[in-house]
C-alpha atoms as a PDB file:
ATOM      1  CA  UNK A   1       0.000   0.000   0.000  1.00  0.00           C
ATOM      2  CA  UNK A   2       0.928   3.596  -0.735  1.00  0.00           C
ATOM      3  CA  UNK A   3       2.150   5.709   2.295  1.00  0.00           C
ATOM      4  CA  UNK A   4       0.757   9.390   2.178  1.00  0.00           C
ATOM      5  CA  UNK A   5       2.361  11.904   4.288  1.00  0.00           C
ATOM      6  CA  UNK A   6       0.156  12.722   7.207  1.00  0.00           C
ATOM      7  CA  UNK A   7      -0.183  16.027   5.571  1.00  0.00           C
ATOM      8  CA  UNK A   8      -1.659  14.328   2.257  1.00  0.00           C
ATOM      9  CA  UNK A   9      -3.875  11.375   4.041  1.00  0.00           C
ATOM     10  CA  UNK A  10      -5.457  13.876   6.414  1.00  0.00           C
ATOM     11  CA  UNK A  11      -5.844  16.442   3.436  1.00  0.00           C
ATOM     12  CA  UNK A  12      -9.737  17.309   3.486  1.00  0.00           C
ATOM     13  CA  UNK A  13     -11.404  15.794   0.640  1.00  0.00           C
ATOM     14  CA  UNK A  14     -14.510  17.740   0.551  1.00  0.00           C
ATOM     15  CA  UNK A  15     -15.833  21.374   0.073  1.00  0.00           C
ATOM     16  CA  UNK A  16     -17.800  20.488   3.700  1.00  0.00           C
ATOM     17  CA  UNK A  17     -14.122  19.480   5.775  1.00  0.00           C
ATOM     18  CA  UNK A  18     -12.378  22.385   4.492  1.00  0.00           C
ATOM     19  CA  UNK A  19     -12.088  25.098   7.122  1.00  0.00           C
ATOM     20  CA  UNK A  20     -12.525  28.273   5.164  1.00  0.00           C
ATOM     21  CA  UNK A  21     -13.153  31.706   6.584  1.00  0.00           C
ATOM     22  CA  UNK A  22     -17.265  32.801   5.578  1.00  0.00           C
ATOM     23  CA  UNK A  23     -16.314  35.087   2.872  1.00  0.00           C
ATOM     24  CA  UNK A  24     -14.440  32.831   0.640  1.00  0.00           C
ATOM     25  CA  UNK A  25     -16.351  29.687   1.415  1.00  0.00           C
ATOM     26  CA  UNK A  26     -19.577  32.137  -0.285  1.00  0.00           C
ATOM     27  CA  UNK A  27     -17.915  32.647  -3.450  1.00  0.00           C
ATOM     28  CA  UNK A  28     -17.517  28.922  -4.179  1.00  0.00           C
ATOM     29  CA  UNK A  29     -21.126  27.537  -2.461  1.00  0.00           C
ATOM     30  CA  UNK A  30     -22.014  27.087  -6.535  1.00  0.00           C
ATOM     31  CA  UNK A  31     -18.294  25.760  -7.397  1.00  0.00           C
ATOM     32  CA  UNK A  32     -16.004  27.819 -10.011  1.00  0.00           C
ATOM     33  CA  UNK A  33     -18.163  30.531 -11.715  1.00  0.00           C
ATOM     34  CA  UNK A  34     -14.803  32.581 -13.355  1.00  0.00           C
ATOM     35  CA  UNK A  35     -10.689  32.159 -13.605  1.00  0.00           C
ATOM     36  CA  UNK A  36      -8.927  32.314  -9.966  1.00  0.00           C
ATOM     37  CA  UNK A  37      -6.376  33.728  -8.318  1.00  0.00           C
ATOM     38  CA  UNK A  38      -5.962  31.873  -4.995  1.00  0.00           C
ATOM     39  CA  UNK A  39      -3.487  33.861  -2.558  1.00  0.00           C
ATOM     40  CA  UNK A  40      -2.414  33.864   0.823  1.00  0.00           C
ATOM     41  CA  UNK A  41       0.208  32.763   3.148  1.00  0.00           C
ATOM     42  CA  UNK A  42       1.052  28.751   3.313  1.00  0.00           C
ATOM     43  CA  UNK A  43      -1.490  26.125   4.637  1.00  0.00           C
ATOM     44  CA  UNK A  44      -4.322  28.514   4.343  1.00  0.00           C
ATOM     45  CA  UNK A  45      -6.089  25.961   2.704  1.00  0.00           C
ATOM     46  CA  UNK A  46      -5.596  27.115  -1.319  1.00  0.00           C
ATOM     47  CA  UNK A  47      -4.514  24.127  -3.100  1.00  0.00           C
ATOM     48  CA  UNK A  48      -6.830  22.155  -0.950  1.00  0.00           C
ATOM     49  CA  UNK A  49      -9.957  23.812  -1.926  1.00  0.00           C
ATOM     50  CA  UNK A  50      -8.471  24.178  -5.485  1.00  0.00           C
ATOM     51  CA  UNK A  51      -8.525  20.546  -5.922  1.00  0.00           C
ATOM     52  CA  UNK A  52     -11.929  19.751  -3.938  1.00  0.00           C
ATOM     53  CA  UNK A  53     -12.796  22.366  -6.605  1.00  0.00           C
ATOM     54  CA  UNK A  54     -11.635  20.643 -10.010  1.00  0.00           C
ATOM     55  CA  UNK A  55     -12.701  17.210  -8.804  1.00  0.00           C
ATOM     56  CA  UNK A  56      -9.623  15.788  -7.991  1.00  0.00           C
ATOM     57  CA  UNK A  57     -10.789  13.832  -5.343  1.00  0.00           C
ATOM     58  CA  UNK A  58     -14.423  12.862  -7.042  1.00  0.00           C
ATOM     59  CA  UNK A  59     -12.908  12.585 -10.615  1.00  0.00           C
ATOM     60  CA  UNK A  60     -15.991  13.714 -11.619  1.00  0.00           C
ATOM     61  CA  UNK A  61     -14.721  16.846 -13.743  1.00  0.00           C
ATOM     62  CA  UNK A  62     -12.062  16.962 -16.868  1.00  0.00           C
ATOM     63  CA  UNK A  63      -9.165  18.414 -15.296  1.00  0.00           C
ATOM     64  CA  UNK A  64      -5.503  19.169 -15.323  1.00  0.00           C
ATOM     65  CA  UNK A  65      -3.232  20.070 -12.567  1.00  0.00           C
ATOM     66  CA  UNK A  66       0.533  21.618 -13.148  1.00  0.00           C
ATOM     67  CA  UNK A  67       3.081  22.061 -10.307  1.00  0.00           C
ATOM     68  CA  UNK A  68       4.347  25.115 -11.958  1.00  0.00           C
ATOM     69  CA  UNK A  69       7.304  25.587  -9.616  1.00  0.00           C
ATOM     70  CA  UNK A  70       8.523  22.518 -11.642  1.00  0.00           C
ATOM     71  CA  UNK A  71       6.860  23.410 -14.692  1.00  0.00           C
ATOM     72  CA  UNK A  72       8.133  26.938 -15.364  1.00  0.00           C
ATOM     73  CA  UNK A  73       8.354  26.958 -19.085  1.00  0.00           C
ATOM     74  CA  UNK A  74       6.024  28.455 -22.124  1.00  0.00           C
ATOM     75  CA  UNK A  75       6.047  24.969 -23.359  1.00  0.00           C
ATOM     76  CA  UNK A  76       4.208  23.762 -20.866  1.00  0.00           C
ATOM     77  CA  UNK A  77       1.762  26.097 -22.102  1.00  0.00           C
ATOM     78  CA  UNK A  78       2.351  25.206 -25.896  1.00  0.00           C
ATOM     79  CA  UNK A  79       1.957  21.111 -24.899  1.00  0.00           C
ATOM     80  CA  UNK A  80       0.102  20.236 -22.132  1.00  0.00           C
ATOM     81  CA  UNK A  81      -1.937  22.982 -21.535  1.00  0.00           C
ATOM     82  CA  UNK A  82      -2.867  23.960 -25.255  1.00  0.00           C
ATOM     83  CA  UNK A  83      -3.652  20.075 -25.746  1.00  0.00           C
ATOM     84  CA  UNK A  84      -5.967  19.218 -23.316  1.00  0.00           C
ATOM     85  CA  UNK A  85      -8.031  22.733 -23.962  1.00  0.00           C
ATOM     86  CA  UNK A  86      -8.312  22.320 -27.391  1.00  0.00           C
ATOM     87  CA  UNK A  87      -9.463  18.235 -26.905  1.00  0.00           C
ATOM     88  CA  UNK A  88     -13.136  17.689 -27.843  1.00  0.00           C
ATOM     89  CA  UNK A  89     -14.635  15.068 -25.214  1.00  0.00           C
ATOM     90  CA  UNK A  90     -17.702  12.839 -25.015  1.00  0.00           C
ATOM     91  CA  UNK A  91     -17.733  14.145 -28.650  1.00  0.00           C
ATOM     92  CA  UNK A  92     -19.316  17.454 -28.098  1.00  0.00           C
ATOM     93  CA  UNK A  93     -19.065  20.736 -29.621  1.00  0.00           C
ATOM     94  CA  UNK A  94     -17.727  22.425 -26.481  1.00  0.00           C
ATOM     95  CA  UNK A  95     -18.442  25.744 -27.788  1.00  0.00           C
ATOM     96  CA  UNK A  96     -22.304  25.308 -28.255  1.00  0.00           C
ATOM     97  CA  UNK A  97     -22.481  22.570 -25.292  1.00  0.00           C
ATOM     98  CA  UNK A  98     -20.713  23.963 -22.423  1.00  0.00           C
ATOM     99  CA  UNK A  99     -21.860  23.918 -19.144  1.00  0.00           C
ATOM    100  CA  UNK A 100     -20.939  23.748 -15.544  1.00  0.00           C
ATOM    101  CA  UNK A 101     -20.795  20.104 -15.350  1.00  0.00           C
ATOM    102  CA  UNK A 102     -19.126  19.655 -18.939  1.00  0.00           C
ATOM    103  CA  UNK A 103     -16.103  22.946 -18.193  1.00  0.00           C
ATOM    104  CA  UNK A 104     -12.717  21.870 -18.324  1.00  0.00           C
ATOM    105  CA  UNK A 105     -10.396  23.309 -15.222  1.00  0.00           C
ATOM    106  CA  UNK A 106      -6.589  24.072 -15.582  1.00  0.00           C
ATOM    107  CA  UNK A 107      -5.207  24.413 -12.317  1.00  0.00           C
ATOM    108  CA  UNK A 108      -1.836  25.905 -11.660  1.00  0.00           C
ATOM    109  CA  UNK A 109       0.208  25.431  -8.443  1.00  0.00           C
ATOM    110  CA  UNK A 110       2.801  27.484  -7.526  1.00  0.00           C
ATOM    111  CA  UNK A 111       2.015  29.859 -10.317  1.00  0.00           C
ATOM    112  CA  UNK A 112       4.659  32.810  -8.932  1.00  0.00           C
ATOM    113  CA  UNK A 113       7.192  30.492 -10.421  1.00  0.00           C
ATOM    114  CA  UNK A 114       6.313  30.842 -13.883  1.00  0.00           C
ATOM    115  CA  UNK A 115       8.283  32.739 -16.454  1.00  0.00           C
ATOM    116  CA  UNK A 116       7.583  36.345 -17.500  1.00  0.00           C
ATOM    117  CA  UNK A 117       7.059  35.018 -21.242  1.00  0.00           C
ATOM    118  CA  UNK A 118       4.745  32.290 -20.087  1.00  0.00           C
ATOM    119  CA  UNK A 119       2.447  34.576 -17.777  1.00  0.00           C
ATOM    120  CA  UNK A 120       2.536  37.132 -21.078  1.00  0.00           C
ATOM    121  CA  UNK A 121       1.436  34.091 -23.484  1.00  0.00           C
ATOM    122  CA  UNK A 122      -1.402  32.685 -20.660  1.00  0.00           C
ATOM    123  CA  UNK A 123      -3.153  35.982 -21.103  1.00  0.00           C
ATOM    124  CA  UNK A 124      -4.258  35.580 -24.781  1.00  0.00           C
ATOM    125  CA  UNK A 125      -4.639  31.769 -24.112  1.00  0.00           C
ATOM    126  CA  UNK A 126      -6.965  32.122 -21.359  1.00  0.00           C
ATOM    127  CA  UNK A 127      -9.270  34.146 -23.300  1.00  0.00           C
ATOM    128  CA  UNK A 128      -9.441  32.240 -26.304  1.00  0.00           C
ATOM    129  CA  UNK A 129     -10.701  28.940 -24.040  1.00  0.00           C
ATOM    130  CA  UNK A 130     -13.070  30.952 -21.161  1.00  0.00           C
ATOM    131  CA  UNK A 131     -16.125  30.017 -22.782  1.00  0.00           C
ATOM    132  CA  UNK A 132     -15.298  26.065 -21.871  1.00  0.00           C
ATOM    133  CA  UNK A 133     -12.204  26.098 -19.671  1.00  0.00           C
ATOM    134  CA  UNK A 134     -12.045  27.754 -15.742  1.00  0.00           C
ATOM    135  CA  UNK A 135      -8.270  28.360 -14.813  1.00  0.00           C
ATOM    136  CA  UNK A 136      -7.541  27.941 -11.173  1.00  0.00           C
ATOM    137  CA  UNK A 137      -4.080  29.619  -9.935  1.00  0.00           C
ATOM    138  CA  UNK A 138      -2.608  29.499  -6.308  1.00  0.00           C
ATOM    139  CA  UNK A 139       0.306  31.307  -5.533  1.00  0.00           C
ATOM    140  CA  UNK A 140       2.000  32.603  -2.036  1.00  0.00           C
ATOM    141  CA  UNK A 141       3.316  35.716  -3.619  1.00  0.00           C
ATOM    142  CA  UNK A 142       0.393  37.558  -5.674  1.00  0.00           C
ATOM    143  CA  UNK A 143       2.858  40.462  -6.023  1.00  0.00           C
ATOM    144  CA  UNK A 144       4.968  38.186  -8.785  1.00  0.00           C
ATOM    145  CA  UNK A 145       1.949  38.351 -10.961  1.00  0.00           C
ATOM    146  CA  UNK A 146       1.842  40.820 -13.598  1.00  0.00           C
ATOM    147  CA  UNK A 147      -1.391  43.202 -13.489  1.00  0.00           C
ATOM    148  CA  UNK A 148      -2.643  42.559 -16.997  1.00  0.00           C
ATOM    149  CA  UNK A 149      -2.686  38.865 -15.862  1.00  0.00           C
ATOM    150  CA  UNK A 150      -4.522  39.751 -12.577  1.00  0.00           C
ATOM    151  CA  UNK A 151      -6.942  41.529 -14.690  1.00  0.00           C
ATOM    152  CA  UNK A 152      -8.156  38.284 -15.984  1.00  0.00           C
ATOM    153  CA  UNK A 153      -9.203  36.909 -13.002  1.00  0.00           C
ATOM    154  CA  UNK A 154     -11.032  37.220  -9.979  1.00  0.00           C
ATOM    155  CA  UNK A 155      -8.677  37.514  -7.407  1.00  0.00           C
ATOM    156  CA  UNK A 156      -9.017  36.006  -4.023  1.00  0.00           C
ATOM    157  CA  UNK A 157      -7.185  36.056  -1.048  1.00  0.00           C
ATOM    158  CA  UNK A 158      -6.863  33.814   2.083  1.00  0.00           C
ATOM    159  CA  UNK A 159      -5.194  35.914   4.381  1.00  0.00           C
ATOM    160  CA  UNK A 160      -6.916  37.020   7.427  1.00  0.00           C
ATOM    161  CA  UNK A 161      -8.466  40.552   6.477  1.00  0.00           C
ATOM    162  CA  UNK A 162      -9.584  41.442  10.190  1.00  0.00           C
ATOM    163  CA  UNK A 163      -9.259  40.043  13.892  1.00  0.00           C
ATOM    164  CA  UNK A 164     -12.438  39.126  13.723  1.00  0.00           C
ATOM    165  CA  UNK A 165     -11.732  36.678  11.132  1.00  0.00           C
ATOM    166  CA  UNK A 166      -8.561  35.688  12.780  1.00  0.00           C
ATOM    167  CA  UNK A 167     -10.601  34.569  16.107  1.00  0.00           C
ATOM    168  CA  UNK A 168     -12.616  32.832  14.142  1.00  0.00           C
ATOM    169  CA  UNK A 169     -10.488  30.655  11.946  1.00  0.00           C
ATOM    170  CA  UNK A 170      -8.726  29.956  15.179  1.00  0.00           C
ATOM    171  CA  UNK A 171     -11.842  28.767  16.920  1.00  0.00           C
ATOM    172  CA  UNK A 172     -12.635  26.749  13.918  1.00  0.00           C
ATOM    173  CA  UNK A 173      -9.481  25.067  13.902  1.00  0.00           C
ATOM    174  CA  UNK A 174      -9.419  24.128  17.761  1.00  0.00           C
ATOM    175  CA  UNK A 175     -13.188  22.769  16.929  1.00  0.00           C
ATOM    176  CA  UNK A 176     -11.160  20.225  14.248  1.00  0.00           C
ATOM    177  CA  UNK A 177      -8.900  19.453  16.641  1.00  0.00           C
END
């Protein structure tokens, strides 16, 4: 049998088990409406809900997930990426068939570490495939994205805003516990 680390086999594996502060766990009640931009300091919970998000865990969704701190180069973006956008499935016409349950979700990890001609080139890629692909990005360090890549997405982060919020991911957390 596999061995996880304790960090990966008590990973939460549903929207429900994830602690996430009120205001964040609202914009994603429905799942991914619009591109991402999770940010925040590390173990807030990002890449967790990310994946709850793109059906990792259910595989009930078509999706693709990059570690792009290995992954830095445009070619990722010319080769994996560009292929399984532009892939037909279940032998629809994504463009006149797209819904919620049929969107594709690229999800990048790590994003920060991506070069500056990559994050140029995802720009133009992201909106030519919007109407049947959600992009999903999680990065520690928002201030390595460039704004006209920002601008494309809803951007969301999972700091603590107020002490209020603090207390009460705290006291959410000792609940778990």
């Amino acid at each position: 049998m596999k061995e996880l680390l304790l960090s990966e086999k008590w990973r939460p594996k549903k929207f429900e088990d994830v602690i996430l502060l009120p205001r964040i766990q609202k914009i994603f009640e429905d799942g991914i409406k619009k591109n991402v931009i999770l940010y925040g300091h590390y173990g807030t919970g990002k890449t967790t809900l990310a994946r709850i998000l793109i059906g990792r865990y259910s595989k009930d969704k078509a999706f693709l997930e990059i570690n792009s701190s290995f992954y830095t180069s445009i070619d990722v973006l010319r080769t994996k990426i560009d292929d399984f956008c532009s892939k037909v499935y279940m032998g629809l016409d994504l463009d006149y068939m797209i819904d919620q349950d049929s969107m594709k979700y690229v999800f990048l990890d790590e994003f920060e570490r991506i070069s500056p001609a990559y994050q140029e080139a995802l720009k133009a890629f992201i909106e030519h495939y919007s109407s049947r692909v959600r992009f999903i990005l999680c990065t520690n360090h928002i201030e390595k994205a460039s704004s006209e890549l920002l601008s494309r997405f809803s951007v969301i982060n999972f700091d603590c805003q107020t002490p209020e919020e603090e207390k009460w991911i705290k006291t959410e957390f000792y609940k778990k516990i």
